[in-house]
N, C-alpha and C. Protein backbone atom coordinates (compact mmCIF):
# COMPACT_ATOMS: atom_id res chain seq x y z
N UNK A 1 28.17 63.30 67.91
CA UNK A 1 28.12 61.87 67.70
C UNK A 1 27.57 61.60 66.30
N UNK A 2 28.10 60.54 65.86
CA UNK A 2 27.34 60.11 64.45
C UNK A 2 25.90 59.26 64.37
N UNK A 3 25.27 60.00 63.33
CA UNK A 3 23.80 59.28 63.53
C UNK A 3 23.74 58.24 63.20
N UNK A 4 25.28 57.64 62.56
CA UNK A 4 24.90 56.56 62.41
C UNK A 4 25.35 55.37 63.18
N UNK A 5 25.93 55.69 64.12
CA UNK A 5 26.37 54.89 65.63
C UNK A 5 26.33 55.73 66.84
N UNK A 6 25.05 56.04 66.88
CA UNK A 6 25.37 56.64 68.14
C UNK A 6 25.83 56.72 69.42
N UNK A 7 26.59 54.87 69.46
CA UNK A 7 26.51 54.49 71.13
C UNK A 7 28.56 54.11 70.53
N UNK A 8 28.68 54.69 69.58
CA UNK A 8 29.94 54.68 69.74
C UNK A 8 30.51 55.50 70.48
N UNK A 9 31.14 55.17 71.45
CA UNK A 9 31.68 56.30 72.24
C UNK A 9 33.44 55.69 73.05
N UNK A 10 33.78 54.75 72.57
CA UNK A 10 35.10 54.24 72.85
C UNK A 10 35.89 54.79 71.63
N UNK A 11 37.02 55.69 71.53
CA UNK A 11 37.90 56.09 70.51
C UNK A 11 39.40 55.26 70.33
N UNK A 12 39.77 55.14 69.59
CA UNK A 12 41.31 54.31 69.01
C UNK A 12 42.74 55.05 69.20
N UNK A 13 41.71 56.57 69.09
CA UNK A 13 42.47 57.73 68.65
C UNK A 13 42.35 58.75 68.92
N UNK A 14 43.44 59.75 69.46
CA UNK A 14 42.78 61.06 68.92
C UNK A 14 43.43 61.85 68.02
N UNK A 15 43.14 62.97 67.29
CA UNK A 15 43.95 63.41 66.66
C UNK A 15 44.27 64.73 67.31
N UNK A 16 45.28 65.22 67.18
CA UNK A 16 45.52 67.01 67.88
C UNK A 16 46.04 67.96 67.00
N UNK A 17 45.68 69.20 66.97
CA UNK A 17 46.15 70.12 66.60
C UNK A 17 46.38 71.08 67.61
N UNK A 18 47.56 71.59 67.90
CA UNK A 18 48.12 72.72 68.74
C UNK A 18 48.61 73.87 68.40
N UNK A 19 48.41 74.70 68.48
CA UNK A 19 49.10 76.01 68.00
C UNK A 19 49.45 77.55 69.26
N UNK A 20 50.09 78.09 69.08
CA UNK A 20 50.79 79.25 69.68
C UNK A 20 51.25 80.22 69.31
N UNK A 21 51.07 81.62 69.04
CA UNK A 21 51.69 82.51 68.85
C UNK A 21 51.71 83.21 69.45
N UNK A 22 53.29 84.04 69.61
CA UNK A 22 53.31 85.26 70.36
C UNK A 22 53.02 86.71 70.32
N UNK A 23 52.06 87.03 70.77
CA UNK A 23 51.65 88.33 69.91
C UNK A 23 52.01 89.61 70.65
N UNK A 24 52.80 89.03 72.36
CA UNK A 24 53.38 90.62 72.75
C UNK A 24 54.48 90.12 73.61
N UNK A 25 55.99 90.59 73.39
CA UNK A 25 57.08 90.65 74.14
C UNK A 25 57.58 91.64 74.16
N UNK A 26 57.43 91.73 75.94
CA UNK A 26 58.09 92.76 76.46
C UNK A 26 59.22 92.73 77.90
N UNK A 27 60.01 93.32 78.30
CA UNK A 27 61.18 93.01 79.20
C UNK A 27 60.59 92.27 80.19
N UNK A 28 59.66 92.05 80.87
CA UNK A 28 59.30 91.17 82.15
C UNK A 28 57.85 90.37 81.51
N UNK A 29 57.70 90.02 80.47
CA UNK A 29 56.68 89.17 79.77
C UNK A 29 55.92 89.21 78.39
N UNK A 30 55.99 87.91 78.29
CA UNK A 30 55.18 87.74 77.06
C UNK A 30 54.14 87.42 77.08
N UNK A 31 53.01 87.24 75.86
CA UNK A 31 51.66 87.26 76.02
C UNK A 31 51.45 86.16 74.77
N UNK A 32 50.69 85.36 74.94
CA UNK A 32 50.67 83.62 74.02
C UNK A 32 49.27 83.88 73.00
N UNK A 33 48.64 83.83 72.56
CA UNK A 33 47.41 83.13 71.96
C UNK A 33 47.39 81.28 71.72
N UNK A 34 47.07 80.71 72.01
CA UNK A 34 47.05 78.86 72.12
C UNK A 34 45.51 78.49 71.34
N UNK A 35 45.99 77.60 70.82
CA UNK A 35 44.68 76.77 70.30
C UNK A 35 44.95 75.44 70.33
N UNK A 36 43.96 74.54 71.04
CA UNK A 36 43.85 73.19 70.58
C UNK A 36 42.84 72.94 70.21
N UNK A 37 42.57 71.54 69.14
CA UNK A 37 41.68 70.93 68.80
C UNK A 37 42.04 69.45 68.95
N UNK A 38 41.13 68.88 69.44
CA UNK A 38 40.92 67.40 69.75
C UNK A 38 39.91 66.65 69.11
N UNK A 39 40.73 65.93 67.72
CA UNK A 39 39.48 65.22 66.66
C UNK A 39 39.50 63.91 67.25
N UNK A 40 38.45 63.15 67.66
CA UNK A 40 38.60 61.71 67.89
C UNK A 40 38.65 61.02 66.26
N UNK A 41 39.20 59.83 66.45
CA UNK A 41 39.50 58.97 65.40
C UNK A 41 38.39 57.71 65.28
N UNK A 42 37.27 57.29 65.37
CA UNK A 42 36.81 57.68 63.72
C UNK A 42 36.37 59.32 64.16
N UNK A 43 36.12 59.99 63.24
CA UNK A 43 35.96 61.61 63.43
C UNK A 43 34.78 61.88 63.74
N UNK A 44 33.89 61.24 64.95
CA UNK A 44 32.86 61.70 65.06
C UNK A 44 32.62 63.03 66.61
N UNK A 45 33.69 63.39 67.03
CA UNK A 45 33.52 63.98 68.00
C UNK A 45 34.93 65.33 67.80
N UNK A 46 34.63 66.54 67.69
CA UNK A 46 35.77 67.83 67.84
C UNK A 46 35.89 68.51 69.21
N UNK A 47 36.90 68.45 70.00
CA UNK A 47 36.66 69.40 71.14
C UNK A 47 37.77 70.54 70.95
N UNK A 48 37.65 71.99 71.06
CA UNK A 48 38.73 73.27 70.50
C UNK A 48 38.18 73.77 71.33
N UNK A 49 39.55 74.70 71.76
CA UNK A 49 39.51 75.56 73.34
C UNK A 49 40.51 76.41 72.62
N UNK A 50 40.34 77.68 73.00
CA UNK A 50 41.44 78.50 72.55
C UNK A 50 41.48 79.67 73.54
N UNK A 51 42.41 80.01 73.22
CA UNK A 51 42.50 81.14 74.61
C UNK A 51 43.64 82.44 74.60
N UNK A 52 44.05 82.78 75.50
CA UNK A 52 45.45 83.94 75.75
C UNK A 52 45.90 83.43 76.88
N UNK A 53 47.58 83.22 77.01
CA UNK A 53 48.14 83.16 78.34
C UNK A 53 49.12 84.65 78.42
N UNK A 54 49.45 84.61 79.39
CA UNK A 54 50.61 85.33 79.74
C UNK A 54 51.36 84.98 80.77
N UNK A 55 52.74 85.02 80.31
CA UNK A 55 53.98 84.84 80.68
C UNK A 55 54.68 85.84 81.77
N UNK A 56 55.56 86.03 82.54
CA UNK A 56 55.93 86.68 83.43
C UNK A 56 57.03 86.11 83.69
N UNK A 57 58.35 86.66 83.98
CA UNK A 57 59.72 86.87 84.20
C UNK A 57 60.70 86.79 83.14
N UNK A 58 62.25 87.08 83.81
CA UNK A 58 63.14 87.56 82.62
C UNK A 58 63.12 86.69 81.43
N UNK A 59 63.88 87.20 80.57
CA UNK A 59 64.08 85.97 79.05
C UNK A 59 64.79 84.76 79.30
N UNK A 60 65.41 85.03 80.15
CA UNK A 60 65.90 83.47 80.28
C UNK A 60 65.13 82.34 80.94
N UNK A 61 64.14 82.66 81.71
CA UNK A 61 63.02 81.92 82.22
C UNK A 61 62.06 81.76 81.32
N UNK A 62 61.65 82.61 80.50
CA UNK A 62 60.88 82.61 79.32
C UNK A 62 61.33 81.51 78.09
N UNK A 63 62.69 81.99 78.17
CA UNK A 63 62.78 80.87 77.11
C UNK A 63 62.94 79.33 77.60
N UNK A 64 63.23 78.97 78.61
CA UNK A 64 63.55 77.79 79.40
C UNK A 64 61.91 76.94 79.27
N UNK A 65 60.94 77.92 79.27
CA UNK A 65 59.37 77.41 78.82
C UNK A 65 59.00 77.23 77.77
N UNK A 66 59.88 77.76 76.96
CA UNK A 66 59.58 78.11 75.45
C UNK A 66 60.13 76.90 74.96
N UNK A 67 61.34 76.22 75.33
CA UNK A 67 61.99 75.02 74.71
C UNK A 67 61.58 73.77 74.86
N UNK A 68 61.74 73.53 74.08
CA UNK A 68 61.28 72.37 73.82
C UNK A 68 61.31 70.47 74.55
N UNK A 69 60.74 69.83 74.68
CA UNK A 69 60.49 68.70 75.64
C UNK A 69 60.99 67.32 74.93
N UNK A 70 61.41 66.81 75.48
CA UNK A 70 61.90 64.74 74.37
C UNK A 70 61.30 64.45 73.45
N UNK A 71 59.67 64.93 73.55
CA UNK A 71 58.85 64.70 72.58
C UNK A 71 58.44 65.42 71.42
N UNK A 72 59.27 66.95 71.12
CA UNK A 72 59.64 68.07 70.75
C UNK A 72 58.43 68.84 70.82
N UNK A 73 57.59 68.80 71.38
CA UNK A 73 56.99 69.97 71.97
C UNK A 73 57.10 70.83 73.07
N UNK A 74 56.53 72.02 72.63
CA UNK A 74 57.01 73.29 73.40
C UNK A 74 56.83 73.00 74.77
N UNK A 75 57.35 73.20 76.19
CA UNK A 75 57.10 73.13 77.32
C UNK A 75 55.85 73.72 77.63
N UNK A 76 55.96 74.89 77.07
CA UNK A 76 54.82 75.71 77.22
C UNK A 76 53.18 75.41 76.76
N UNK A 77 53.02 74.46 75.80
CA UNK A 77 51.78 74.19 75.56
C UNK A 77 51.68 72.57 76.21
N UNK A 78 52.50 71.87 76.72
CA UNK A 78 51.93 70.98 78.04
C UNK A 78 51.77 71.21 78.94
N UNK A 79 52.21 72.64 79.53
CA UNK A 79 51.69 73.38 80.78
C UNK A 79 50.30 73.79 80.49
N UNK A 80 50.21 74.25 79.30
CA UNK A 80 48.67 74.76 79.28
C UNK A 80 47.35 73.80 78.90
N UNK A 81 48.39 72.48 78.25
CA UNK A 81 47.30 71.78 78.18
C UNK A 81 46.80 70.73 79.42
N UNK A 82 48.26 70.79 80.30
CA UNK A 82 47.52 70.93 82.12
C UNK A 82 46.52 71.25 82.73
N UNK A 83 46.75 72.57 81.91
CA UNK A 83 45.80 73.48 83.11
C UNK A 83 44.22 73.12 81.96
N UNK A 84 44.13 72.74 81.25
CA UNK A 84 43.30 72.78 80.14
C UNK A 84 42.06 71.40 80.81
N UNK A 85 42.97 70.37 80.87
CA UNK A 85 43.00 68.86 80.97
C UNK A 85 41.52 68.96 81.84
N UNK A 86 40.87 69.26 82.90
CA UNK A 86 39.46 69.24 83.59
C UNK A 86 38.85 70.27 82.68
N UNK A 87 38.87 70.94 81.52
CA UNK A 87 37.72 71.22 81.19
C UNK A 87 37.43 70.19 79.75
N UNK A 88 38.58 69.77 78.89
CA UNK A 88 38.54 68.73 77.90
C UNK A 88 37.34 67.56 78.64
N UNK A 89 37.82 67.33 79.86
CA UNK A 89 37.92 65.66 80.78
C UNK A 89 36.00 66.46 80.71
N UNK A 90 35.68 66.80 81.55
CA UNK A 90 34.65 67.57 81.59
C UNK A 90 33.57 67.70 80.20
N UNK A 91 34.18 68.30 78.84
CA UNK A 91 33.53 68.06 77.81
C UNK A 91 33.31 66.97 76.90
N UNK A 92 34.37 65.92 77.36
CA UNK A 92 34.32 64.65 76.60
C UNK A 92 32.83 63.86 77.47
N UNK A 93 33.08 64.11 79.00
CA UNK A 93 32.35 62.99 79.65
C UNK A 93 30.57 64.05 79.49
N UNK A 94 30.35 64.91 79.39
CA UNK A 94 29.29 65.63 78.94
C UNK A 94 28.56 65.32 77.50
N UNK A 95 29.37 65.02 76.57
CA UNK A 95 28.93 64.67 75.41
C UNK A 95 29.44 63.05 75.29
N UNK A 96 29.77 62.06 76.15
CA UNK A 96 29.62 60.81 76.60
C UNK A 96 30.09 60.12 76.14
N UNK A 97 31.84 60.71 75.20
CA UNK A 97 32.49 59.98 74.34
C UNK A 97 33.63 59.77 75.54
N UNK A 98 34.97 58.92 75.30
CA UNK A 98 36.29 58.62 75.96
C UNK A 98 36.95 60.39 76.39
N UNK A 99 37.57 60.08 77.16
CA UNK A 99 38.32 61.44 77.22
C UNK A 99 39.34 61.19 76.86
N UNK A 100 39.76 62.47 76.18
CA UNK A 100 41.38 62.42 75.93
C UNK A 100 42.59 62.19 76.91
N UNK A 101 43.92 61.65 76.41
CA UNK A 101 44.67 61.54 77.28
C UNK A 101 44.96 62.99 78.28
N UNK A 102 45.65 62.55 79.29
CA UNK A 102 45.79 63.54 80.59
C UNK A 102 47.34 64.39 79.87
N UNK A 103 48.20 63.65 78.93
CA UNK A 103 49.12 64.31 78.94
C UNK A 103 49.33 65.24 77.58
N UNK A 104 49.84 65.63 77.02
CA UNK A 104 49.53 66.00 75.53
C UNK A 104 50.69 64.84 74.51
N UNK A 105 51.49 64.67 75.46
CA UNK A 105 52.87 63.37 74.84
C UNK A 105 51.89 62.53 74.58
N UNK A 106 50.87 62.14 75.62
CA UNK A 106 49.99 60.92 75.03
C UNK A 106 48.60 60.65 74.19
N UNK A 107 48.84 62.31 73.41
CA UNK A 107 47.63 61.42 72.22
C UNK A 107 47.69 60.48 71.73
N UNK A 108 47.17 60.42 71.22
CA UNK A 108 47.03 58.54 69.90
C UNK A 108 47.08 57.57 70.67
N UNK A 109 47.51 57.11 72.13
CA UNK A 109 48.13 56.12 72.90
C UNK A 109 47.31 55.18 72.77
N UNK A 110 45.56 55.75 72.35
CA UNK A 110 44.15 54.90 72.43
C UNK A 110 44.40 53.89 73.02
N UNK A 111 43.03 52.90 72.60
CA UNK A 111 42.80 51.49 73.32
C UNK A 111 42.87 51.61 74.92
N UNK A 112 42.20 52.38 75.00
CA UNK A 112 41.87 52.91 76.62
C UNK A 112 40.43 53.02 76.43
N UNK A 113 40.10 51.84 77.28
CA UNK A 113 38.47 51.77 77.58
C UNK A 113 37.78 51.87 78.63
N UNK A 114 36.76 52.94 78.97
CA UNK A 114 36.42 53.29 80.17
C UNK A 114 35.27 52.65 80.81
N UNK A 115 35.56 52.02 81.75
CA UNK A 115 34.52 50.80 82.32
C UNK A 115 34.32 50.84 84.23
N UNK A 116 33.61 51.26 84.29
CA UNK A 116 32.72 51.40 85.85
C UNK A 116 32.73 50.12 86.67
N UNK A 117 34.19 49.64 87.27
CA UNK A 117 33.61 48.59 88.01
C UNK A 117 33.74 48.83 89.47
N UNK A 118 33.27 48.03 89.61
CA UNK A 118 32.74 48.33 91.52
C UNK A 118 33.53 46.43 92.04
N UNK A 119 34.89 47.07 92.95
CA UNK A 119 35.52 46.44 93.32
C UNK A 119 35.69 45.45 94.66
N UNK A 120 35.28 44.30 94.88
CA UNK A 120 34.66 43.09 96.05
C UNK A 120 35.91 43.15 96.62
N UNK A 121 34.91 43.23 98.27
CA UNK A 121 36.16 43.11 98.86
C UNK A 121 35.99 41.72 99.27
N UNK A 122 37.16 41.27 99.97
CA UNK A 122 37.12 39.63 100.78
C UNK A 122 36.15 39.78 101.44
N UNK A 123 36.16 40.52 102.69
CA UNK A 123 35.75 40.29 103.81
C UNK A 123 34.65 42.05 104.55
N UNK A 124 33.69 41.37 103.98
CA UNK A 124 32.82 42.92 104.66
C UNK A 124 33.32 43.83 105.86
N UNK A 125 33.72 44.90 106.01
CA UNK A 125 34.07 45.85 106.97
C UNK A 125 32.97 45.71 107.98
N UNK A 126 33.35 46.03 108.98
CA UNK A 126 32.08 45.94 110.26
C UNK A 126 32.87 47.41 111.29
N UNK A 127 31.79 47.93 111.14
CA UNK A 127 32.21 49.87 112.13
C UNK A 127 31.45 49.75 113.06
N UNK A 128 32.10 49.33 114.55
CA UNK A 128 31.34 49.61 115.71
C UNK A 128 31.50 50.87 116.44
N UNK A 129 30.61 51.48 116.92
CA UNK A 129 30.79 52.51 117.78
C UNK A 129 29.95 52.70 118.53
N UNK A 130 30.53 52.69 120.07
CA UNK A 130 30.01 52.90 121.06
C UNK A 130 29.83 54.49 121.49
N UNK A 131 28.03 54.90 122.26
CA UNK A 131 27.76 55.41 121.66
C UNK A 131 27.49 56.46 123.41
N UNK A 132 28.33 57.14 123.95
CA UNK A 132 27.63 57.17 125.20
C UNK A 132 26.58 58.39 125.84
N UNK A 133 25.53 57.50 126.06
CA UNK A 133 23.89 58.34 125.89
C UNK A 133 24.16 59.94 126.51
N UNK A 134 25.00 60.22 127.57
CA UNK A 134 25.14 61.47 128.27
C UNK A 134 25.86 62.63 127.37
N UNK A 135 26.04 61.81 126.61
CA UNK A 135 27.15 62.72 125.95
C UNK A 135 26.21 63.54 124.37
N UNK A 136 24.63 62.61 124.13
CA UNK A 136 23.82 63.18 122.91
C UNK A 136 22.83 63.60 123.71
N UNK A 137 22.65 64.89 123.18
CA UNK A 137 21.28 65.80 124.21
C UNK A 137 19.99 65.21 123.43
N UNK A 138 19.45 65.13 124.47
CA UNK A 138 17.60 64.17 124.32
C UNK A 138 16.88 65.30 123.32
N UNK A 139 16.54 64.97 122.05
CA UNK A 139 15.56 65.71 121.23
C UNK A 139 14.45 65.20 121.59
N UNK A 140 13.34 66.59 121.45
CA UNK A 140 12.15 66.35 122.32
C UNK A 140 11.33 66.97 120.79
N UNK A 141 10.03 66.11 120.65
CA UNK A 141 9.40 66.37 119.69
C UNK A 141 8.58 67.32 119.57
N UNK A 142 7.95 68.42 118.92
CA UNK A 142 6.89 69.10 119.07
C UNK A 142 5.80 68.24 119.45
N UNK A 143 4.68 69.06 120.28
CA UNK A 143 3.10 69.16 120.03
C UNK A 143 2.57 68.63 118.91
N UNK A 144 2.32 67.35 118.98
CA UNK A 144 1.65 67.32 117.30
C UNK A 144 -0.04 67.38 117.60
């Protein structure tokens, strides 16, 4: 956080950097190295996770992950930034800034503000239950 706003913690933005390389293909799998970084916009907060995946089945399934999505990113690094998404969600709300979007299509989408409300109902719920005495065994107190 910046010392010089420290209670800023609503972002506009985020910025991303993603990366992937393949550093082992072989007939029934490949093996990934991935990096993201997540700069909030103004730049007072970085979150970077980096890691190794591996891949498993023929090349034509491989590449079907490998290609690319509407938004021209790889299939393969919105799967991982899936599986990624509860530990980001997790480090944003730990260091008490916005979390990043859930999808990776939706960085920048900002103007998402996170606000705790506690929702009225009409009409108060009322839970009766009848209760029948034979059926709860009599607790008996110690000797005091």
């Amino acid at each position: 956080m910046s010392k010089n706003d420290p209670k800023n913690t609503v972002f506009h933005k985020y910025d991303v950097e993603a990366s992937i390389d393949e550093i082992e293909n072989a007939e029934t799998h490949s093996t990934f190295k991935y990096g993201f970084t997540i700069l909030s916009n103004p730049k007072n907060v970085r979150l970077n996770i980096d890691g190794i995946t591996k891949m498993t089945g023929d090349s034509k399934e491989r590449d079907e992950i490998l290609a690319k999505d509407e938004n021209e990113v790889p299939k393969i690094l919105s799967v991982i930034y899936q599986e990624l998404f509860p530990t980001f969600f997790l480090l944003s709300k730990s260091l008490n800034v916005s979390c990043p979007p859930h999808q990776i299509g939706g960085m920048g989408a900002g103007n998402i503000s996170e606000t705790n409300e506690i929702e009225e109902s009409s009409a108060p719920e009322e839970i009766t239950e009848s209760i029948d005495e034979s059926d709860t065994p009599d607790i008996m107190q110690p000797n005091a």
